[in-house]
C-alpha atoms as a PDB file:
ATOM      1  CA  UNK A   1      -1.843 -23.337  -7.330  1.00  0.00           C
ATOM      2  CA  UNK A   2      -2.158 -21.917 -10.856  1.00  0.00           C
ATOM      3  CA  UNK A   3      -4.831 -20.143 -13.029  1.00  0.00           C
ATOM      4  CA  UNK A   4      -6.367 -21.432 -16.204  1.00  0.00           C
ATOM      5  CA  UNK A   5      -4.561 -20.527 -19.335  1.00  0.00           C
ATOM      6  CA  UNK A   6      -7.185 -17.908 -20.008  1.00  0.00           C
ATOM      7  CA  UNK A   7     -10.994 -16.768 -18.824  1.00  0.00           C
ATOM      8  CA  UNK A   8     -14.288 -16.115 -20.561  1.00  0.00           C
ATOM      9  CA  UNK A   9     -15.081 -12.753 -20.488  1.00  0.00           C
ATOM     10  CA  UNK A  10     -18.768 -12.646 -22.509  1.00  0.00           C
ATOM     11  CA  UNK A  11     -17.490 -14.268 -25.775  1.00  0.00           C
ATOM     12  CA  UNK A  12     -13.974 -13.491 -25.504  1.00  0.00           C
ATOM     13  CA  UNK A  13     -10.943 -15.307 -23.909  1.00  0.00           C
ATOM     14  CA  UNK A  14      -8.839 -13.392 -21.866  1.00  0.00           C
ATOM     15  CA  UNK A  15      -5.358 -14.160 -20.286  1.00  0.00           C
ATOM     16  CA  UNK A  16      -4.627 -13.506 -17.016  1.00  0.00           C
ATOM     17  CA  UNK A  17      -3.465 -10.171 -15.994  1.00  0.00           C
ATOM     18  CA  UNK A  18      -1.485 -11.697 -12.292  1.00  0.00           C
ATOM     19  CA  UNK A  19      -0.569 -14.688 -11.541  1.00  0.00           C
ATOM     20  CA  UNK A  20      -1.527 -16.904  -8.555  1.00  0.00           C
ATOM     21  CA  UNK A  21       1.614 -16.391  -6.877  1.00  0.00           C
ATOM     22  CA  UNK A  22       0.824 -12.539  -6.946  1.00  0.00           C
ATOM     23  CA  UNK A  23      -2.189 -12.554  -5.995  1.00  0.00           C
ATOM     24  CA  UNK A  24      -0.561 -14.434  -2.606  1.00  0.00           C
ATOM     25  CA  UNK A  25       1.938 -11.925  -2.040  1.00  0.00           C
ATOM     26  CA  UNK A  26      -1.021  -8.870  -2.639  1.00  0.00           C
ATOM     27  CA  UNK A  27      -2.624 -10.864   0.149  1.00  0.00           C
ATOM     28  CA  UNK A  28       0.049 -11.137   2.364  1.00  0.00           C
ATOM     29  CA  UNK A  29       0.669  -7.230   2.112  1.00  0.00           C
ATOM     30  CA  UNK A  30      -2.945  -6.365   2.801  1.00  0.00           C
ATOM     31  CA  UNK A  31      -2.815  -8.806   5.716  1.00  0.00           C
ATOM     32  CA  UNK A  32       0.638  -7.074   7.168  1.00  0.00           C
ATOM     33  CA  UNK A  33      -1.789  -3.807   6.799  1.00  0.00           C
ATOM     34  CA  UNK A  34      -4.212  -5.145   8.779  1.00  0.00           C
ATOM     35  CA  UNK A  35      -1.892  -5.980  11.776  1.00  0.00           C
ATOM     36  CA  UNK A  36      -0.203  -3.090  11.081  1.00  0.00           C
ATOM     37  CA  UNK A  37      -3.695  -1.443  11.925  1.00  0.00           C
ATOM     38  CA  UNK A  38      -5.011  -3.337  15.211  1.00  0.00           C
ATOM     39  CA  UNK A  39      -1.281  -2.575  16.341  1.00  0.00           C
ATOM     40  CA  UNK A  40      -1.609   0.929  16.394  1.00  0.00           C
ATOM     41  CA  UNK A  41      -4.977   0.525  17.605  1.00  0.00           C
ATOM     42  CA  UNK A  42      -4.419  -1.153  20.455  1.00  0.00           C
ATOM     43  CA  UNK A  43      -1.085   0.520  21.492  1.00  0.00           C
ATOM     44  CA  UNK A  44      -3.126   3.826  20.821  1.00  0.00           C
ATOM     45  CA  UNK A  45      -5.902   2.592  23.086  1.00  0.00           C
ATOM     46  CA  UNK A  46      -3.659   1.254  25.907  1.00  0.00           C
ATOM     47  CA  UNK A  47      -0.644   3.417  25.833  1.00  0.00           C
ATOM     48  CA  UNK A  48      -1.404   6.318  25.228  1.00  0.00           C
ATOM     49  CA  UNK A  49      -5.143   6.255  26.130  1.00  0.00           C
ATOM     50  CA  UNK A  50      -6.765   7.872  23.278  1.00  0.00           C
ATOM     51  CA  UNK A  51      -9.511   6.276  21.051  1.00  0.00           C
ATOM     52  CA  UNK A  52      -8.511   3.676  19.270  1.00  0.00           C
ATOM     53  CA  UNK A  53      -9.442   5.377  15.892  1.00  0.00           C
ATOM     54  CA  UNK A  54      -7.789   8.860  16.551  1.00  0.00           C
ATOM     55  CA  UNK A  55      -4.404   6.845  17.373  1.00  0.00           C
ATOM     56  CA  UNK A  56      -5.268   5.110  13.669  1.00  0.00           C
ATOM     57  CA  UNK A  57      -5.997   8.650  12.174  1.00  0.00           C
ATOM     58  CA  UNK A  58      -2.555  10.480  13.602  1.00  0.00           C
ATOM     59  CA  UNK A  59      -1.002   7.223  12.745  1.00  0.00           C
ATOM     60  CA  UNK A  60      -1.769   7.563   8.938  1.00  0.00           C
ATOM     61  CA  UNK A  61      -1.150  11.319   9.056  1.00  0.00           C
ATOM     62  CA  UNK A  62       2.566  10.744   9.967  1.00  0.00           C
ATOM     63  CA  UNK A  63       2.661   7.683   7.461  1.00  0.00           C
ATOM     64  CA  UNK A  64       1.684  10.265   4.767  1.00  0.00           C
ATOM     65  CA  UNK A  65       4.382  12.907   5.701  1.00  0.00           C
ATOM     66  CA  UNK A  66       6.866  10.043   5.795  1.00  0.00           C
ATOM     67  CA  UNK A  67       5.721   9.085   2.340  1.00  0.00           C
ATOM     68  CA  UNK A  68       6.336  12.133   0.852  1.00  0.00           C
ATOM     69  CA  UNK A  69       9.670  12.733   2.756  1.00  0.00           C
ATOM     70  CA  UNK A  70      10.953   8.990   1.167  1.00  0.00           C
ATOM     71  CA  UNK A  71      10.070  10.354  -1.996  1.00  0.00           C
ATOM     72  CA  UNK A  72      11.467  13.551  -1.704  1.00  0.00           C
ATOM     73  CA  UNK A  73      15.100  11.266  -0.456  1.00  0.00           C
ATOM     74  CA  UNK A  74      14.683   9.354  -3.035  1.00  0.00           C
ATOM     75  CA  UNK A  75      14.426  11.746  -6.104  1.00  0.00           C
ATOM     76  CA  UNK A  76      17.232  13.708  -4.547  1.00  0.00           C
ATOM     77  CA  UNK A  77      19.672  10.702  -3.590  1.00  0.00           C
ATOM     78  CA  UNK A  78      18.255   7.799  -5.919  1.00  0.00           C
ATOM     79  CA  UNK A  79      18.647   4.054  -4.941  1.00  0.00           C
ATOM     80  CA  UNK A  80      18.220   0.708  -6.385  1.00  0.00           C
ATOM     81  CA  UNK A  81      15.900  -1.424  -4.243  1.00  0.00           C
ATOM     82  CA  UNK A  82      15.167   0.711  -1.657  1.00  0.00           C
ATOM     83  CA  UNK A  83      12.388  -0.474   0.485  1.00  0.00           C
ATOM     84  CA  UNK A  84      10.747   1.844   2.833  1.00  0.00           C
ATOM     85  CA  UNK A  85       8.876   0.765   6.053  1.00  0.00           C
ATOM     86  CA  UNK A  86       5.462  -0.862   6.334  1.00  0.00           C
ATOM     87  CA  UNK A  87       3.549   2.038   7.005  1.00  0.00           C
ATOM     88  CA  UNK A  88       5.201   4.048   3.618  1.00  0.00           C
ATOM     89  CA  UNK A  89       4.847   0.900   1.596  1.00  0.00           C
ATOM     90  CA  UNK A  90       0.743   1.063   2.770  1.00  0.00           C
ATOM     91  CA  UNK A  91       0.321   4.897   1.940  1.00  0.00           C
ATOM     92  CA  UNK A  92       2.103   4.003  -1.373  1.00  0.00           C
ATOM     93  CA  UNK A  93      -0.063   1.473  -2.587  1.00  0.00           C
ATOM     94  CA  UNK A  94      -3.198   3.499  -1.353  1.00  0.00           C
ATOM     95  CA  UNK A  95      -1.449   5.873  -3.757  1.00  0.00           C
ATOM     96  CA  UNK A  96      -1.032   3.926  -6.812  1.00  0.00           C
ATOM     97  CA  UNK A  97      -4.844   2.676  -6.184  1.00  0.00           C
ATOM     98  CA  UNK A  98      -5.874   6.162  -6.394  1.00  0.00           C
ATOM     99  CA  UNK A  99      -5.008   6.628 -10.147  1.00  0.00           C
ATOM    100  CA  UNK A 100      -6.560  10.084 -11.114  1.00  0.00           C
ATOM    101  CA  UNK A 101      -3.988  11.805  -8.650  1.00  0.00           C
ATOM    102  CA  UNK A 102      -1.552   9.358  -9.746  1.00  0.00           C
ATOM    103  CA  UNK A 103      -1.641  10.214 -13.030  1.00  0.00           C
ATOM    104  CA  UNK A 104      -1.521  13.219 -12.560  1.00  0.00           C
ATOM    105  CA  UNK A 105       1.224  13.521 -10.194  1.00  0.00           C
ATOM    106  CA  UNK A 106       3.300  11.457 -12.706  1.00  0.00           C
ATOM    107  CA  UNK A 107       2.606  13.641 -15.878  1.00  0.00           C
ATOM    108  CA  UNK A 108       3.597  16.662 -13.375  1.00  0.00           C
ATOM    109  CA  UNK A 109       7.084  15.432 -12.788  1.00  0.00           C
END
């Protein structure tokens, strides 16, 4: 599948800003998210019988602290292609989505 060469945008043309191909892979990474999510949900629910939110909630609290902790690691020891886990990847896009603190963060370092 491929876009159009360019869009109208009121009278202008405009290229596009991703291509089809990324727009797949941004798909496939919110989809890994989502079963990611009804995982912990479940395993929270049935394992360790707490509501299924709450296990969701702690969940994302300890994805947070490992976020930080990878980027702590990796300002310290820097390394080419790292890739962190699932849940570190999903805090960091959540991140770069929310670009006030973002910005911010990156004019503070």
């Amino acid at each position: 599948m491929s876009l159009p060469e360019s869009f109208a945008v009121g009278e202008l043309k405009t290229v596009p800003l991703v291509s089809a191909d990324e727009v797949a892979a941004h798909l496939r990474i919110l989809g890994a998210f989502s079963a990611l999510r009804a995982s912990v949900e479940h395993e929270g629910a049935n394992r360790m019988h707490i509501d299924s939110k709450d296990a969701w909630t702690i969940f994302l609290c300890r994805s947070v602290h490992r976020f930080q902790r990878w980027v702590q690691t990796l300002a310290a020891l820097p390394q080419e292609g790292a890739i962190p886990p699932l849940d570190v990847i999903m805090v960091w896009h959540t991140y770069m989505l929310a670009s006030v603190e973002h910005v911010f963060d990156a004019s503070q370092n």
